[in-house]
C-alpha atoms as a PDB file:
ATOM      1  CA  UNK A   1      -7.021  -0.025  -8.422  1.00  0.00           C
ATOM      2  CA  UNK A   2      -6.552   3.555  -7.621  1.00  0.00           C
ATOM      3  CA  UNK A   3     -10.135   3.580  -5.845  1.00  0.00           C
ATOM      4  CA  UNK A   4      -9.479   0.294  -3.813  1.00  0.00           C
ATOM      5  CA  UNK A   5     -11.634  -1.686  -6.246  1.00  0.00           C
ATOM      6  CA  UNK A   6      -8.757  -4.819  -8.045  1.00  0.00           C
ATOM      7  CA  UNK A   7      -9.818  -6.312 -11.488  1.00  0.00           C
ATOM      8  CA  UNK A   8     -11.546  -9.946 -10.748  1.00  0.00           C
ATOM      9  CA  UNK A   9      -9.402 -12.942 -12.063  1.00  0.00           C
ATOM     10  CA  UNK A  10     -12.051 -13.631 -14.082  1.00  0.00           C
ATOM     11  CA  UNK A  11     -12.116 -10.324 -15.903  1.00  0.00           C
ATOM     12  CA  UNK A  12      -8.738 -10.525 -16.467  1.00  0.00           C
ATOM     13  CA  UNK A  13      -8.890 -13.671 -17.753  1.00  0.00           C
ATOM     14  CA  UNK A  14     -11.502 -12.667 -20.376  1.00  0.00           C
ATOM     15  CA  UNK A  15      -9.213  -9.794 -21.719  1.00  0.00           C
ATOM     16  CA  UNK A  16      -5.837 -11.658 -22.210  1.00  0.00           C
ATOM     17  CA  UNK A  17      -3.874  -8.056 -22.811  1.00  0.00           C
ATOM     18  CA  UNK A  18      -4.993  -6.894 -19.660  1.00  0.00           C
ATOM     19  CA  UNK A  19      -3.634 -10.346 -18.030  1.00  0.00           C
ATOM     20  CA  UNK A  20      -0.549  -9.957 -19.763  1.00  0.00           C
ATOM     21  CA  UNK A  21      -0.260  -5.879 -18.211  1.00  0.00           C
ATOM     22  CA  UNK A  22      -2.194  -5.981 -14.859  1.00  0.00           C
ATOM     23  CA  UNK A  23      -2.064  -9.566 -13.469  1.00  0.00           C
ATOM     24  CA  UNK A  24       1.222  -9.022 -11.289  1.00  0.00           C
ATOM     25  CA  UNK A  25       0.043  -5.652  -9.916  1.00  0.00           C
ATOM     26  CA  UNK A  26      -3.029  -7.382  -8.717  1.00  0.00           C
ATOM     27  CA  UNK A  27      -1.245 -10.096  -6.788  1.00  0.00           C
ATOM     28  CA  UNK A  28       1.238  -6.957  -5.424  1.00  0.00           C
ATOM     29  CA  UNK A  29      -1.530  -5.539  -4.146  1.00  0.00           C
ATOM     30  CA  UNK A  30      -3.539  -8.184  -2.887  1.00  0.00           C
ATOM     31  CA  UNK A  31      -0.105  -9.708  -0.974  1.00  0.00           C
ATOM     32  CA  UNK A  32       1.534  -5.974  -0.380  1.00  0.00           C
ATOM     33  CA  UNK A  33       4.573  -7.335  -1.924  1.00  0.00           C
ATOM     34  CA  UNK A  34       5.652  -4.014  -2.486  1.00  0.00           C
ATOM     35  CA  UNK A  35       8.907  -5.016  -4.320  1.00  0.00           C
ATOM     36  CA  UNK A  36       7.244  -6.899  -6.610  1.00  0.00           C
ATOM     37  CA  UNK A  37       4.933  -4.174  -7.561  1.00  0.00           C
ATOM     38  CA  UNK A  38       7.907  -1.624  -7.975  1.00  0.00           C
ATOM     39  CA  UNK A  39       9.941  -4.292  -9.786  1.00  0.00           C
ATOM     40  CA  UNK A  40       6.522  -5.072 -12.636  1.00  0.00           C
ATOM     41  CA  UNK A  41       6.190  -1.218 -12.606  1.00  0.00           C
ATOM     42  CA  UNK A  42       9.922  -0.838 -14.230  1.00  0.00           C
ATOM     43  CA  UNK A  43       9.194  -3.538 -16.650  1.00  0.00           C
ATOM     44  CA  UNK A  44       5.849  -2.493 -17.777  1.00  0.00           C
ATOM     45  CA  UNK A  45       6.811   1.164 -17.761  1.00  0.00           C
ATOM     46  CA  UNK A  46       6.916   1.434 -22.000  1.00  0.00           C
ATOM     47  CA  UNK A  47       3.694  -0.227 -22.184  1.00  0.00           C
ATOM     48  CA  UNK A  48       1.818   1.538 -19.547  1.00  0.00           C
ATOM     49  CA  UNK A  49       2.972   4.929 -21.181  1.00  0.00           C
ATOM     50  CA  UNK A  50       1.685   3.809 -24.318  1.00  0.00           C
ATOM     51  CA  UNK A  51      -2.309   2.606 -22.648  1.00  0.00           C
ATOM     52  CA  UNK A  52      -1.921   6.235 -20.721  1.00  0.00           C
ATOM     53  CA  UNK A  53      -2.210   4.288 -17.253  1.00  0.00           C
ATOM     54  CA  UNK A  54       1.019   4.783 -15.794  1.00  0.00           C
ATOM     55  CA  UNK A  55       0.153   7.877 -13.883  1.00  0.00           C
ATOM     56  CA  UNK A  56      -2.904   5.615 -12.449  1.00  0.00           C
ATOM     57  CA  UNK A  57      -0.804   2.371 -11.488  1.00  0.00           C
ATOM     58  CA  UNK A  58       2.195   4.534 -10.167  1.00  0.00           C
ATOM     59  CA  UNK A  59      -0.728   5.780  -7.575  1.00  0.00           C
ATOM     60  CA  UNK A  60      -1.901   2.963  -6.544  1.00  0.00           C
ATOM     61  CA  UNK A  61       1.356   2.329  -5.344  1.00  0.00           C
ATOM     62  CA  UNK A  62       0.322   3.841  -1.879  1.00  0.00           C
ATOM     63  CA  UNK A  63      -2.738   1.027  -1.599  1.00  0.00           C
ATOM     64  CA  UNK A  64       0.236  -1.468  -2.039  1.00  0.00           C
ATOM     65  CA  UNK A  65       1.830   0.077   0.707  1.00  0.00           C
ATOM     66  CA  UNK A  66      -1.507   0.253   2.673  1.00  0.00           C
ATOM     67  CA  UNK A  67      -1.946  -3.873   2.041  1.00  0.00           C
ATOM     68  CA  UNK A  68       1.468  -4.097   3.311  1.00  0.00           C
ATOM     69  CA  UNK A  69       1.377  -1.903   6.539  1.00  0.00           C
ATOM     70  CA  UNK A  70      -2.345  -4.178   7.341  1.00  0.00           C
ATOM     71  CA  UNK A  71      -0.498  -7.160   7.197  1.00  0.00           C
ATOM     72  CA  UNK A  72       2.062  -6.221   9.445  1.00  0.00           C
ATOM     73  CA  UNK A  73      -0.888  -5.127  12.156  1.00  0.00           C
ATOM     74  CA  UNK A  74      -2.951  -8.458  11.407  1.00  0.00           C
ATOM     75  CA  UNK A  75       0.284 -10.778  12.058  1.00  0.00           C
ATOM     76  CA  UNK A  76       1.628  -8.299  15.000  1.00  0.00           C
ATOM     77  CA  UNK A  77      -2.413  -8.286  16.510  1.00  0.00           C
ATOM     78  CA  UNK A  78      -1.847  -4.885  18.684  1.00  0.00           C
ATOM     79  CA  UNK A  79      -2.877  -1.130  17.522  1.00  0.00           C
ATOM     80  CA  UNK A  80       0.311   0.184  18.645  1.00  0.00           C
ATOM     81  CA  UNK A  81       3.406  -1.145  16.922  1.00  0.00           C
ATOM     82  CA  UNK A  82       6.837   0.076  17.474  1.00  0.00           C
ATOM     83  CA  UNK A  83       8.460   1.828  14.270  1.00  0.00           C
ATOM     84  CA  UNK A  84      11.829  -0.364  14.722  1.00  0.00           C
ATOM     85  CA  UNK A  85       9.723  -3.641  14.609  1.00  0.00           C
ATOM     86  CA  UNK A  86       7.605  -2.010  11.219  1.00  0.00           C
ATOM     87  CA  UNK A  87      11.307  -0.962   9.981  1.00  0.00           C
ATOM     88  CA  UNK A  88      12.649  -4.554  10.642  1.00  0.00           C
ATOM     89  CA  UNK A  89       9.771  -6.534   8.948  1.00  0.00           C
ATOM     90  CA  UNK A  90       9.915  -4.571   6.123  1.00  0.00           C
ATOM     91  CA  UNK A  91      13.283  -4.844   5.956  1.00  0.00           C
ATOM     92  CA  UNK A  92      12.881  -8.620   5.314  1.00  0.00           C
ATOM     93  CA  UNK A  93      10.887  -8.312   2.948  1.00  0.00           C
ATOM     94  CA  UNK A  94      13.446  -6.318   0.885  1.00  0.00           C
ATOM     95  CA  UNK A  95      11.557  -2.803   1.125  1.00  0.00           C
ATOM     96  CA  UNK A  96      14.638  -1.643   2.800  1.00  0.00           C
ATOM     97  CA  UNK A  97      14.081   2.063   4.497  1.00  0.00           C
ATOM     98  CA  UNK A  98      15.469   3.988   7.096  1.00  0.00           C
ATOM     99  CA  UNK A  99      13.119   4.833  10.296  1.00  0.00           C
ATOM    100  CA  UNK A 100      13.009   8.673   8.816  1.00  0.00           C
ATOM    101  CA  UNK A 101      11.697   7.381   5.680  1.00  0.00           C
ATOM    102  CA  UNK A 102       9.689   5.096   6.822  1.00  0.00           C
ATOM    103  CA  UNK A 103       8.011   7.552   9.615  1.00  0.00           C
ATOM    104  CA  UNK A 104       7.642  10.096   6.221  1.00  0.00           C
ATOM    105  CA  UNK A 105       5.786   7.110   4.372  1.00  0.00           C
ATOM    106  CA  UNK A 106       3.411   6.488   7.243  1.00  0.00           C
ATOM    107  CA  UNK A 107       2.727  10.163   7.695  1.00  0.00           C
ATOM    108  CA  UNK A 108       1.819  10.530   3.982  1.00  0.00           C
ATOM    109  CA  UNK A 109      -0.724   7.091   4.653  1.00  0.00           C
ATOM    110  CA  UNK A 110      -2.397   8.821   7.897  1.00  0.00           C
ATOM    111  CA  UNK A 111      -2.653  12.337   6.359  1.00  0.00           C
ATOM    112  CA  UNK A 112      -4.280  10.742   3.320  1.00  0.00           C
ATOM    113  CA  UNK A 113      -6.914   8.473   5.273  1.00  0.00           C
ATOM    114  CA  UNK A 114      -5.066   5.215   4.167  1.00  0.00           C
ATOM    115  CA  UNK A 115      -4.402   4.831   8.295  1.00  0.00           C
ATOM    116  CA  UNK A 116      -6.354   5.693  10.909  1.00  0.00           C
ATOM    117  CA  UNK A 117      -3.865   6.372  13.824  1.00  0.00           C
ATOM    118  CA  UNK A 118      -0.598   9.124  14.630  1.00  0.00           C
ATOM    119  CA  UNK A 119       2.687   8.211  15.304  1.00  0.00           C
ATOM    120  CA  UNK A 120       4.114   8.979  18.513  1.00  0.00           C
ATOM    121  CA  UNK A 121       7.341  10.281  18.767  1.00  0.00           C
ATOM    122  CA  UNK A 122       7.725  10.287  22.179  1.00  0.00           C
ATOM    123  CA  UNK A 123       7.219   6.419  22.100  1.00  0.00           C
ATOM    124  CA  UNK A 124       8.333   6.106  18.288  1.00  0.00           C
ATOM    125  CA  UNK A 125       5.215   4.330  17.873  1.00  0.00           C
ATOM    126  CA  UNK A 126       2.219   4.265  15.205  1.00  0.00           C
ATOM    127  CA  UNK A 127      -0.377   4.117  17.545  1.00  0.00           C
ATOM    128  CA  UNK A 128      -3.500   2.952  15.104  1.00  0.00           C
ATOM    129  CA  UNK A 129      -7.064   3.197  15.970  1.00  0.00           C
ATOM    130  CA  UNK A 130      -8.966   0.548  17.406  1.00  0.00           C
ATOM    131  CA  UNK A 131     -11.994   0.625  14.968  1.00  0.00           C
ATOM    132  CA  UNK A 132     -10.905   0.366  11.288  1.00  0.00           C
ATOM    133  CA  UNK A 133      -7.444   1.592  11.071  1.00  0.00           C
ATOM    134  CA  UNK A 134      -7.117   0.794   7.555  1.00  0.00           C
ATOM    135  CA  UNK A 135     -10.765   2.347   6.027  1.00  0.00           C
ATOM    136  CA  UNK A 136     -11.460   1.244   2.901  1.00  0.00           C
ATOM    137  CA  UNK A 137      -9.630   3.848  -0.125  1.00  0.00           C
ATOM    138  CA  UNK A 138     -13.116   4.887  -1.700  1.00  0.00           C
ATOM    139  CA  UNK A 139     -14.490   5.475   1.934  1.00  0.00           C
ATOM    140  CA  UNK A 140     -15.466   9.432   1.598  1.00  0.00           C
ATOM    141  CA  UNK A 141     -15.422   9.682   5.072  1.00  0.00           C
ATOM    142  CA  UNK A 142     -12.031   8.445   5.564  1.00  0.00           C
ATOM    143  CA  UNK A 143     -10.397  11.597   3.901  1.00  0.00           C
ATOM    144  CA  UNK A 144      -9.138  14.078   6.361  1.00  0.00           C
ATOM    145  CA  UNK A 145     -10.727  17.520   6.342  1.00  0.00           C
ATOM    146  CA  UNK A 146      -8.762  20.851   7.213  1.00  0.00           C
END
């Protein structure tokens, strides 16, 4: 999941364990329910310390976040999108964050290539780019170079 590549139902199905540990962080990050991925994450903390993939599903975290922030574009169809009107939808959803913390959160997704785009303070607006502003995670050339 880390690399932007989600178990098939169908391989989960055929390993039952994994079902039991990885089906609801699948649906998280297919939906970008975010809560529900945080909320699984608590629950299956003991048992993901034990397989030694904690570290890996706590990191995927970000994709979650990623799913979450393309929905918001798809359903709002424009490239720039106020922060208050990001802040408020995710608000509904429960994912309840201030606009500092949610400006920090988008920062973190644009300086890692999640988002292609800036955020305009001037406007308070993430201002995304027209042609693929969510790149695929594995995408090399979506990392940003110094």
């Amino acid at each position: 999941m880390v690399n932007g590549k989600i178990p098939s139902q169908k391989l989960l199905k055929k390993y039952s364990e994994l079902e039991l540990m990885y089906s609801k962080f699948v649906i998280a990050y297919r939906t970008g329910n975010i809560n529900l991925y945080d909320q699984n994450l608590q629950e299956m903390q003991s048992i993901l310390f034990k397989s030694r993939t904690y570290l890996a599903v706590e990191k995927a975290r970000e994709l979650v976040l990623r799913t979450l922030f393309k929905k918001i574009h798809l359903i709002l169809g424009s490239t720039r999108i106020a922060i208050t009107t990001i802040q408020r939808v995710i608000n509904l959803t429960g994912f309840n964050k201030c606009e500092t913390e949610l400006q920090c959160i988008l920062a973190v997704q644009i300086n890692k290539g999640l988002i292609k785009g800036y955020i305009s303070e001037t406007h308070n607006t993430l201002v995304l780019s027209k042609l693929a502003p969510f790149p695929l995670p594995n995408n090399e050339t979506s990392n940003v170079s110094y």
